[in-house]
C-alpha atoms as a PDB file:
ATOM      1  CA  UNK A   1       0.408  17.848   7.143  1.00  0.00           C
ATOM      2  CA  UNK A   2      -1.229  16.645  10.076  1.00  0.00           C
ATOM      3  CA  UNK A   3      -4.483  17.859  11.214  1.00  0.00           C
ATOM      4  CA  UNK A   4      -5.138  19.164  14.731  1.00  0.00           C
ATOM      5  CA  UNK A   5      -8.846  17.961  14.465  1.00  0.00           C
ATOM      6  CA  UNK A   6      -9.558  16.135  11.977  1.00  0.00           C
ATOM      7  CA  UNK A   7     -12.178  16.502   9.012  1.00  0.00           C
ATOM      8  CA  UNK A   8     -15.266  14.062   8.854  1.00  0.00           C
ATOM      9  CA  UNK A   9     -16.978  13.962   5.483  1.00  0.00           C
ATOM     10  CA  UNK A  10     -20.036  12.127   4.820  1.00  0.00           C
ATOM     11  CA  UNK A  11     -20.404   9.142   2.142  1.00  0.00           C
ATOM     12  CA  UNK A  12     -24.152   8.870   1.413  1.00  0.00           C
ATOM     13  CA  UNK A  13     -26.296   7.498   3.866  1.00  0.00           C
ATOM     14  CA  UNK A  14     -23.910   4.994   5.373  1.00  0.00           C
ATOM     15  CA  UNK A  15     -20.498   6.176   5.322  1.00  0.00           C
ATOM     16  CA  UNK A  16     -18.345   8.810   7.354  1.00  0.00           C
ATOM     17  CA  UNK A  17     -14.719   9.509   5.811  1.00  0.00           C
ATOM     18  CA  UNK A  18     -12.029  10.329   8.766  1.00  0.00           C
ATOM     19  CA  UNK A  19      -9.172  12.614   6.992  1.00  0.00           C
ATOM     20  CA  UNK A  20      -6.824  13.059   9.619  1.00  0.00           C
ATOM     21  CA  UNK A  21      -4.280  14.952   7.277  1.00  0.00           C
ATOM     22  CA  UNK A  22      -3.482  16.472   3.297  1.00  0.00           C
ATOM     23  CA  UNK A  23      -0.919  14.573   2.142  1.00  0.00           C
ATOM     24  CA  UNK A  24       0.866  11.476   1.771  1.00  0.00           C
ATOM     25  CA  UNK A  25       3.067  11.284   4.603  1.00  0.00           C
ATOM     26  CA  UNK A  26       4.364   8.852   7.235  1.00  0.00           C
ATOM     27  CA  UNK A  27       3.516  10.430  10.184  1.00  0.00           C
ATOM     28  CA  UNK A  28      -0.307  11.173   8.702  1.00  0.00           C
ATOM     29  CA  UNK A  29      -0.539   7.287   7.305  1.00  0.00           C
ATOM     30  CA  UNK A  30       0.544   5.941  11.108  1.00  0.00           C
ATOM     31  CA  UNK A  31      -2.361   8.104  12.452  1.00  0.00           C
ATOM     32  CA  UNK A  32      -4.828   6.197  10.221  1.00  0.00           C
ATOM     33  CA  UNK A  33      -3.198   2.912  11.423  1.00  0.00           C
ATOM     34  CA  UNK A  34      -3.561   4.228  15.120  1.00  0.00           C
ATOM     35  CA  UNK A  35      -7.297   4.700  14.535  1.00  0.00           C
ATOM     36  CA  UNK A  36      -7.849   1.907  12.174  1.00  0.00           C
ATOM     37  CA  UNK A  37      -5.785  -0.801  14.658  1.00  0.00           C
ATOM     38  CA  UNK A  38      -8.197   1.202  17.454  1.00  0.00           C
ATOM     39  CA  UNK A  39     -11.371   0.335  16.020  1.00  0.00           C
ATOM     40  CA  UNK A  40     -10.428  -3.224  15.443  1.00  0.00           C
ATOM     41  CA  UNK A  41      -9.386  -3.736  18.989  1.00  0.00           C
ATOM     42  CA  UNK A  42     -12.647  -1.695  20.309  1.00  0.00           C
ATOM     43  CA  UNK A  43     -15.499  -1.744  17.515  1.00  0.00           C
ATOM     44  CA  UNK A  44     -17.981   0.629  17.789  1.00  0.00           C
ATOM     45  CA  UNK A  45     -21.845  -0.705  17.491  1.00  0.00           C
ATOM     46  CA  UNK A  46     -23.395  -0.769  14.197  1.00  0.00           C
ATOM     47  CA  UNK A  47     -19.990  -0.304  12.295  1.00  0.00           C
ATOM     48  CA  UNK A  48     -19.705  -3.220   9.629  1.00  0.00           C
ATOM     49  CA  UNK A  49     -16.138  -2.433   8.242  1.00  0.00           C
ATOM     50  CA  UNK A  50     -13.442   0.008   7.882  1.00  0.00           C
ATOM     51  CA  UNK A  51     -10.933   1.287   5.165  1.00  0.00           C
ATOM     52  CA  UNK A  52      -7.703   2.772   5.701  1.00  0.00           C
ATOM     53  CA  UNK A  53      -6.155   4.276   3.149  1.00  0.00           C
ATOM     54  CA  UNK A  54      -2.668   7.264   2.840  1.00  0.00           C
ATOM     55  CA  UNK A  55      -4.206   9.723   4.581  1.00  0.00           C
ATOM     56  CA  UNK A  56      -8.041   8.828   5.268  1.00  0.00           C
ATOM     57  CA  UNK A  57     -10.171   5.635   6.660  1.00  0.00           C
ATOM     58  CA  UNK A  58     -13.509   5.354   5.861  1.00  0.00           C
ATOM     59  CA  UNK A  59     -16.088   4.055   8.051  1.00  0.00           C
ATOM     60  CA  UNK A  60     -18.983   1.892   7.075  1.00  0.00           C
ATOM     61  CA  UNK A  61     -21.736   1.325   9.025  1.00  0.00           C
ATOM     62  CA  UNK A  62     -25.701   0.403   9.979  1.00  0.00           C
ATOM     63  CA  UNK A  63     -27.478   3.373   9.786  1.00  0.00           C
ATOM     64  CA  UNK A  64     -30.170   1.081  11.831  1.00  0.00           C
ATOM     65  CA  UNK A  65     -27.791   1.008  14.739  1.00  0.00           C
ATOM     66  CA  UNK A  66     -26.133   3.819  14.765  1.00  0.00           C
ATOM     67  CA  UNK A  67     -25.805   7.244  13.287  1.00  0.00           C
ATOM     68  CA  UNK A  68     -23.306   9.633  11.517  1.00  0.00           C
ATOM     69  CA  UNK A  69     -22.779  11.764  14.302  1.00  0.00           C
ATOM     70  CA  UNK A  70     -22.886   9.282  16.982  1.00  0.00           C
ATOM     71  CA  UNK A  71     -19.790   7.624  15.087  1.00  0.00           C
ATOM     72  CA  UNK A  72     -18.071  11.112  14.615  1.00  0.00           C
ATOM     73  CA  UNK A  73     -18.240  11.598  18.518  1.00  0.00           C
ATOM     74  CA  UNK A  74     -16.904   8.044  19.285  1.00  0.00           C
ATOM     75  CA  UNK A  75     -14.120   8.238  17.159  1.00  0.00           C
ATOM     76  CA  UNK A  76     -13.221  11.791  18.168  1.00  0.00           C
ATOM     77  CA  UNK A  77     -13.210  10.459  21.584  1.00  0.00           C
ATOM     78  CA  UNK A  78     -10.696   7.745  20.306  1.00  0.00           C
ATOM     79  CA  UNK A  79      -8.416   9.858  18.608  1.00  0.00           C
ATOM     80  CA  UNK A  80      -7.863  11.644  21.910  1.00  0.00           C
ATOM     81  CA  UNK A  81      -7.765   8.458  23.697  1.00  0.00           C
ATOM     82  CA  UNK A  82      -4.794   6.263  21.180  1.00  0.00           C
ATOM     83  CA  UNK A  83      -2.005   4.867  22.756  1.00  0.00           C
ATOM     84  CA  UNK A  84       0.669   4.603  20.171  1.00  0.00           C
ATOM     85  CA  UNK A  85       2.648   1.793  22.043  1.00  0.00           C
ATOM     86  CA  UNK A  86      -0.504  -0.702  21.603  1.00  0.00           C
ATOM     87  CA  UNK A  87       0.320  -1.093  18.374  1.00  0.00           C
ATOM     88  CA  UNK A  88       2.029  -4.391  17.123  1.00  0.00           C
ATOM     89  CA  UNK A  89       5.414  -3.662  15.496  1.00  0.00           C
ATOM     90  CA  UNK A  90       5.311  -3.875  11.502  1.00  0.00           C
ATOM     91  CA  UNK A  91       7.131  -6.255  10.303  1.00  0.00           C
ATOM     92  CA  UNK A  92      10.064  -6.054   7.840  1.00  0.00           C
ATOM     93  CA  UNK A  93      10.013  -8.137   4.313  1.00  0.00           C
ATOM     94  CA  UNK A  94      12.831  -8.795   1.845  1.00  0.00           C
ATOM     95  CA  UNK A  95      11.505  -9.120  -1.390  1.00  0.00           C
ATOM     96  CA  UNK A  96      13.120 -10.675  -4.190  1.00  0.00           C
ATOM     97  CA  UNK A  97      13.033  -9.626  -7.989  1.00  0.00           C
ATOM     98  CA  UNK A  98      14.025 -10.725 -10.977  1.00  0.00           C
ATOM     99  CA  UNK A  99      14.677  -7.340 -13.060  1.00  0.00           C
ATOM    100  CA  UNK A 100      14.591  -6.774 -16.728  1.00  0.00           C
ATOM    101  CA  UNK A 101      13.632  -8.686 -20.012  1.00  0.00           C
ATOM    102  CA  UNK A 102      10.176 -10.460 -20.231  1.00  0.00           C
ATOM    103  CA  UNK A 103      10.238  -9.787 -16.220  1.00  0.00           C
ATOM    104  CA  UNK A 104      10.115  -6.155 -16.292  1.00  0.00           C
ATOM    105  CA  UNK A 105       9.140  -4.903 -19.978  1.00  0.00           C
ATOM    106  CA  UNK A 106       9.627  -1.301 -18.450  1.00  0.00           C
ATOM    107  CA  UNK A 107      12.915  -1.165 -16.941  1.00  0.00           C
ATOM    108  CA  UNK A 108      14.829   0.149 -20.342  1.00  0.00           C
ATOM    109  CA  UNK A 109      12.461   3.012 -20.714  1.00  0.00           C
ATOM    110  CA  UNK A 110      12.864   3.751 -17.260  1.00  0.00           C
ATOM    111  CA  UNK A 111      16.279   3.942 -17.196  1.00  0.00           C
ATOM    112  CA  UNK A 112      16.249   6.076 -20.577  1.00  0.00           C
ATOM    113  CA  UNK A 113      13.577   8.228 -19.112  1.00  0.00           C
ATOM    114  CA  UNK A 114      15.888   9.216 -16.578  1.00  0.00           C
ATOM    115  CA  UNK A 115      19.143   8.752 -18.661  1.00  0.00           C
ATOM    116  CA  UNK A 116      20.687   6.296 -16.735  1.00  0.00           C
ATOM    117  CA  UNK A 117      21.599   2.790 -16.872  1.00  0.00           C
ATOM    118  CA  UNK A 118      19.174  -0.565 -15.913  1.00  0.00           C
ATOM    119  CA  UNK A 119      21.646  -1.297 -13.688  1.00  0.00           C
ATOM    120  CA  UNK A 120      21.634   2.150 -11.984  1.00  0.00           C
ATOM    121  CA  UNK A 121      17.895   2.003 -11.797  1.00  0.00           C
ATOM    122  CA  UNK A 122      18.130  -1.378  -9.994  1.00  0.00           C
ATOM    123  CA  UNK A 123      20.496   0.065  -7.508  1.00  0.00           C
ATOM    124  CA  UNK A 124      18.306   2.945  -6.702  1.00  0.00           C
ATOM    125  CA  UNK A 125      15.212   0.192  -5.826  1.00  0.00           C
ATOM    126  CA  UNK A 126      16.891  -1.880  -3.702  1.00  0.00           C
ATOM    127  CA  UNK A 127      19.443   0.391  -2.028  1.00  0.00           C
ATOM    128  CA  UNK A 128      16.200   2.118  -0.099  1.00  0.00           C
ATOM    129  CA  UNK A 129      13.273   0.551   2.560  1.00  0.00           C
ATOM    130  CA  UNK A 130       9.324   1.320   1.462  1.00  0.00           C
ATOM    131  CA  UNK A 131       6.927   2.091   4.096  1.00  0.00           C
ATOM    132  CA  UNK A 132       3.537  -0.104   2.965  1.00  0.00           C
ATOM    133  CA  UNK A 133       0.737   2.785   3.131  1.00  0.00           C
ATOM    134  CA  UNK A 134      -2.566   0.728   2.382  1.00  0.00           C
ATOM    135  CA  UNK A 135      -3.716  -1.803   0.536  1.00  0.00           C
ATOM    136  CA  UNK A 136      -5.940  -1.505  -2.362  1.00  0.00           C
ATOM    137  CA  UNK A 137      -7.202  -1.526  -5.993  1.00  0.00           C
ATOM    138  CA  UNK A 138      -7.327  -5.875  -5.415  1.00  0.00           C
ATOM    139  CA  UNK A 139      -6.925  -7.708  -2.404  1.00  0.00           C
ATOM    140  CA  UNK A 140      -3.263  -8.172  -1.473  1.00  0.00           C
ATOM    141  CA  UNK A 141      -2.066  -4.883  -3.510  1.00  0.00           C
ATOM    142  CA  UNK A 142       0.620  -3.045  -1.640  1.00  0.00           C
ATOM    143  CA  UNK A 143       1.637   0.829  -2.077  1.00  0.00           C
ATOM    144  CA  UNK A 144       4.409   1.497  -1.045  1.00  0.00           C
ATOM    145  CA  UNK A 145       6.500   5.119  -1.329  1.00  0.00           C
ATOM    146  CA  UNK A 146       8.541   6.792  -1.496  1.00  0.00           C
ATOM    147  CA  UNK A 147      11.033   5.947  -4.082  1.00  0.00           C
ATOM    148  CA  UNK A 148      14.099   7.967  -4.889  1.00  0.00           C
ATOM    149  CA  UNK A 149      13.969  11.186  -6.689  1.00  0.00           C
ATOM    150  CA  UNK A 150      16.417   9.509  -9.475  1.00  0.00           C
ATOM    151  CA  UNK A 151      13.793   7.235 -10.153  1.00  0.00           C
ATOM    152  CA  UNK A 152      10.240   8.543  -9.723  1.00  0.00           C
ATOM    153  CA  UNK A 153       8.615   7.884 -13.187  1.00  0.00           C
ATOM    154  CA  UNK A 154       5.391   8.497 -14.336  1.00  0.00           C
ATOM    155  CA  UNK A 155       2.640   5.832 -15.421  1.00  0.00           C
ATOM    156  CA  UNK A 156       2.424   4.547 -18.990  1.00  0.00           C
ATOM    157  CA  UNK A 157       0.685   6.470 -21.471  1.00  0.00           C
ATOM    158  CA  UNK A 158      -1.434   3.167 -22.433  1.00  0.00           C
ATOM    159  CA  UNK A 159      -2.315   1.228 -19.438  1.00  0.00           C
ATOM    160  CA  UNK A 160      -1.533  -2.975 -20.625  1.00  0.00           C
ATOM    161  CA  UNK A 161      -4.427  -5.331 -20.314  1.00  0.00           C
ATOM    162  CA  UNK A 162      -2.846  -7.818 -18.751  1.00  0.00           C
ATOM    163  CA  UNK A 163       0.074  -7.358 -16.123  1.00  0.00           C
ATOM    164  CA  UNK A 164       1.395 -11.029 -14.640  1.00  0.00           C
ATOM    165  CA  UNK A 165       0.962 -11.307 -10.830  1.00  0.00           C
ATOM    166  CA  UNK A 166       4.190 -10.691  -8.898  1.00  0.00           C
ATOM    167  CA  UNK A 167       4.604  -7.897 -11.150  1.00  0.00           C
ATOM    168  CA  UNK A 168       6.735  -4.780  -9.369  1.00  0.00           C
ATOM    169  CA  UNK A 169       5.757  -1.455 -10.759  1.00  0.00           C
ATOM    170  CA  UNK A 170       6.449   1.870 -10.473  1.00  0.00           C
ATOM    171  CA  UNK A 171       4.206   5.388 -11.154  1.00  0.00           C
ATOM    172  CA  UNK A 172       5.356   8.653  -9.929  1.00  0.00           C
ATOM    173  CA  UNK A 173       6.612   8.273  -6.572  1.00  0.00           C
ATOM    174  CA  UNK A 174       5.176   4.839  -5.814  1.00  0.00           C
ATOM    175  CA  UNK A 175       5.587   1.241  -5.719  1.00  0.00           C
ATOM    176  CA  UNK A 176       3.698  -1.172  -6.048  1.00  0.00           C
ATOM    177  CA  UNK A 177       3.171  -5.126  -6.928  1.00  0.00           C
ATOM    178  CA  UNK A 178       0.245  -6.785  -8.333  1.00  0.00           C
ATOM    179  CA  UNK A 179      -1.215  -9.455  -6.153  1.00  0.00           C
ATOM    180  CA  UNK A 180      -2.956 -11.097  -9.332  1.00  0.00           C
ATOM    181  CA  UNK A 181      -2.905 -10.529 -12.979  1.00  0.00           C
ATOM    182  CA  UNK A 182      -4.952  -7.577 -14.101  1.00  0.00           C
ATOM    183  CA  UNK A 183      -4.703  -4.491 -16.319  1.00  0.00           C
ATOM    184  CA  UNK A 184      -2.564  -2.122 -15.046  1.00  0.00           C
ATOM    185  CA  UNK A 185      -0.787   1.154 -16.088  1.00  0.00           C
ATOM    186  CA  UNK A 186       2.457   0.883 -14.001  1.00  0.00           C
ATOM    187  CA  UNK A 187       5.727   0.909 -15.057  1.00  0.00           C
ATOM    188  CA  UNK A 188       7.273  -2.963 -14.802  1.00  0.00           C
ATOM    189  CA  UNK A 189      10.664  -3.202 -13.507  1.00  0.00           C
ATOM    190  CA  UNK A 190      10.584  -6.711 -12.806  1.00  0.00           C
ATOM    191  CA  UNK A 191       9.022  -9.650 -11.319  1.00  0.00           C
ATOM    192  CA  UNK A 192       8.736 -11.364  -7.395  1.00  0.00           C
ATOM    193  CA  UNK A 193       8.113 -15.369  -7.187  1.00  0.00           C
ATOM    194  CA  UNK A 194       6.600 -14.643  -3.640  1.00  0.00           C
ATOM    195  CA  UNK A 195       2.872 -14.849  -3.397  1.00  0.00           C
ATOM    196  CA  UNK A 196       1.117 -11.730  -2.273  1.00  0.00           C
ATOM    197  CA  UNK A 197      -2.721 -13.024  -1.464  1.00  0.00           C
ATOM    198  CA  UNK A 198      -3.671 -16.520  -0.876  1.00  0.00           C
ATOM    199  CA  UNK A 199      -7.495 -16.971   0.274  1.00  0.00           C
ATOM    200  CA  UNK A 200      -6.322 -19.992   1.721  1.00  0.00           C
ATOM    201  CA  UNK A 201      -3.910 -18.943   3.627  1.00  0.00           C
ATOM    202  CA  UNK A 202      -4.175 -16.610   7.024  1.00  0.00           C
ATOM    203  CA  UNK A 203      -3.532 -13.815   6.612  1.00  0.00           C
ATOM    204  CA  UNK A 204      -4.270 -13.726   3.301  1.00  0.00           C
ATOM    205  CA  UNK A 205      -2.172 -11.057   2.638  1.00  0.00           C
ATOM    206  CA  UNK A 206       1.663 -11.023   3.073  1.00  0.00           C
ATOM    207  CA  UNK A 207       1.423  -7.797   3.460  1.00  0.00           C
ATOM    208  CA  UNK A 208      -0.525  -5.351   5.941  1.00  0.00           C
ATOM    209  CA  UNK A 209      -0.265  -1.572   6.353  1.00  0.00           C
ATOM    210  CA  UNK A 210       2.772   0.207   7.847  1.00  0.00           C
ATOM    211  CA  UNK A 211       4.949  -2.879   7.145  1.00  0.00           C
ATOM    212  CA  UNK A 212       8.767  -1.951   5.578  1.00  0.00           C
ATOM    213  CA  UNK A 213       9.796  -3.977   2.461  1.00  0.00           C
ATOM    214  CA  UNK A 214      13.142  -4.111   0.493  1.00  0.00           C
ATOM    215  CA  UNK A 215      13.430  -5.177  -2.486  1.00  0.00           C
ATOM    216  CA  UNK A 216      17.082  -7.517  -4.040  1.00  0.00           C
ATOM    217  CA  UNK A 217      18.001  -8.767  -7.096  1.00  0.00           C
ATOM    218  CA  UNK A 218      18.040 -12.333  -8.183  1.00  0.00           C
ATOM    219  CA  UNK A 219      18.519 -14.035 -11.549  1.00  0.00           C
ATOM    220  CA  UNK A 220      16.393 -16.288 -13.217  1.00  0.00           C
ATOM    221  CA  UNK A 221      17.783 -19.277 -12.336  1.00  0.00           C
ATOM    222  CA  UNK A 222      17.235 -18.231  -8.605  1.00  0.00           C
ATOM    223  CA  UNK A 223      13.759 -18.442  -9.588  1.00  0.00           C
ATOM    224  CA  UNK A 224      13.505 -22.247  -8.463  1.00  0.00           C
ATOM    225  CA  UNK A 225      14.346 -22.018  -5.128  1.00  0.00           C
ATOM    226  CA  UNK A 226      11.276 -19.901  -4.922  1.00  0.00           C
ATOM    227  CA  UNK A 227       8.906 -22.359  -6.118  1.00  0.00           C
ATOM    228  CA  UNK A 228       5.451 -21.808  -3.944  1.00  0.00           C
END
């Protein structure tokens, strides 16, 4: 749900938390990006960064320039002040995956979990369009919901140490892909040549809140006309 108002907690000494709503939700998530694009295009003195994430950003700041509730007035001012329309369009991203086998470890016991086929389980991924709600846990990391009842899954029992980047996993309702190798407890369904962060590229990350991806198969031997 949406708040009316919404509910500032502090974060130590240098920190105010904006929850603007309860739950994971796509109206509550484009509120955060309405206050987080907001404070981009008008920052407020003495902040140093901010954090969206589902249903929160967090604002970091210098408590030598400013103070917490001199940063909860301003942004309650801007909350009543957002104009929706300002905000650039997301943009929409087809994303290719190779499912199955040494690509996606997890797919079988997905598809047993739920007693259906592989192939049924790649259907249900890429017949639908995920709405990117923040990125986190490393740079580049999208998660993305909602996925279809016939498919939400739960996270493995024993995380892996090492998950391959371009990974695409899944855990409970989510979806996600890892931007570079890393432990991980997801369930793998397959693999994505594309290349989610790049320091040396800018953006670095293909990616950005409230963008829409879907997801298509390809086969291996697809896999060199994606050579990055």
């Amino acid at each position: 749900m949406l708040f009316k108002n919404p509910v500032y907690r502090k974060m130590g000494d240098c920190s105010l938390l904006v929850e603007v709503g309860d739950e994971i939700d796509i109206d509550v998530n484009q509120k955060v990006r309405e206050l987080f694009a907001g404070l981009k295009t008008d920052p407020l003195v003495g902040v140093l960064d901010t954090v969206p994430g589902y249903r929160s950003l967090l604002i970091i700041f210098d408590p030598l320039e400013t103070t917490l509730r001199q940063i909860q007035e301003e942004v309650q001012h801007l909350l009543r002040t957002l104009d929706p329309s300002q905000l650039p369009e997301p943009k929409t991203m087809e994303v290719p995956v190779v499912y199955g086998g040494e690509y996606g470890p997890d797919l079988k016991w997905v598809a047993d979990y739920h007693g259906i086929t592989p192939e049924e389980v790649i259907r249900f991924h890429t017949g639908h369009t995920y709405h990117v709600y923040m990125i986190g846990f490393m740079p580049g990391y999208p998660y993305m919901g909602e996925l279809p009842e016939e498919i939400v899954t739960p996270r493995r029992e024993t995380p892996r140490t090492v998950v391959p980047r371009g990974s695409v996993g899944l855990a409970q309702k989510q979806i996600g892909i890892y931007s570079t190798q890393s432990p991980g407890g997801w369930q793998i369904i397959g693999w994505t040549p594309l290349i989610l962060f790049d320091s040396a590229r800018w953006p670095p990350g293909l990616l950005e809140m409230g963008d829409q991806v879907k997801f298509y198969a390809i086969k291996e031997e697809e896999l060199v006309n994606w050579q990055q």
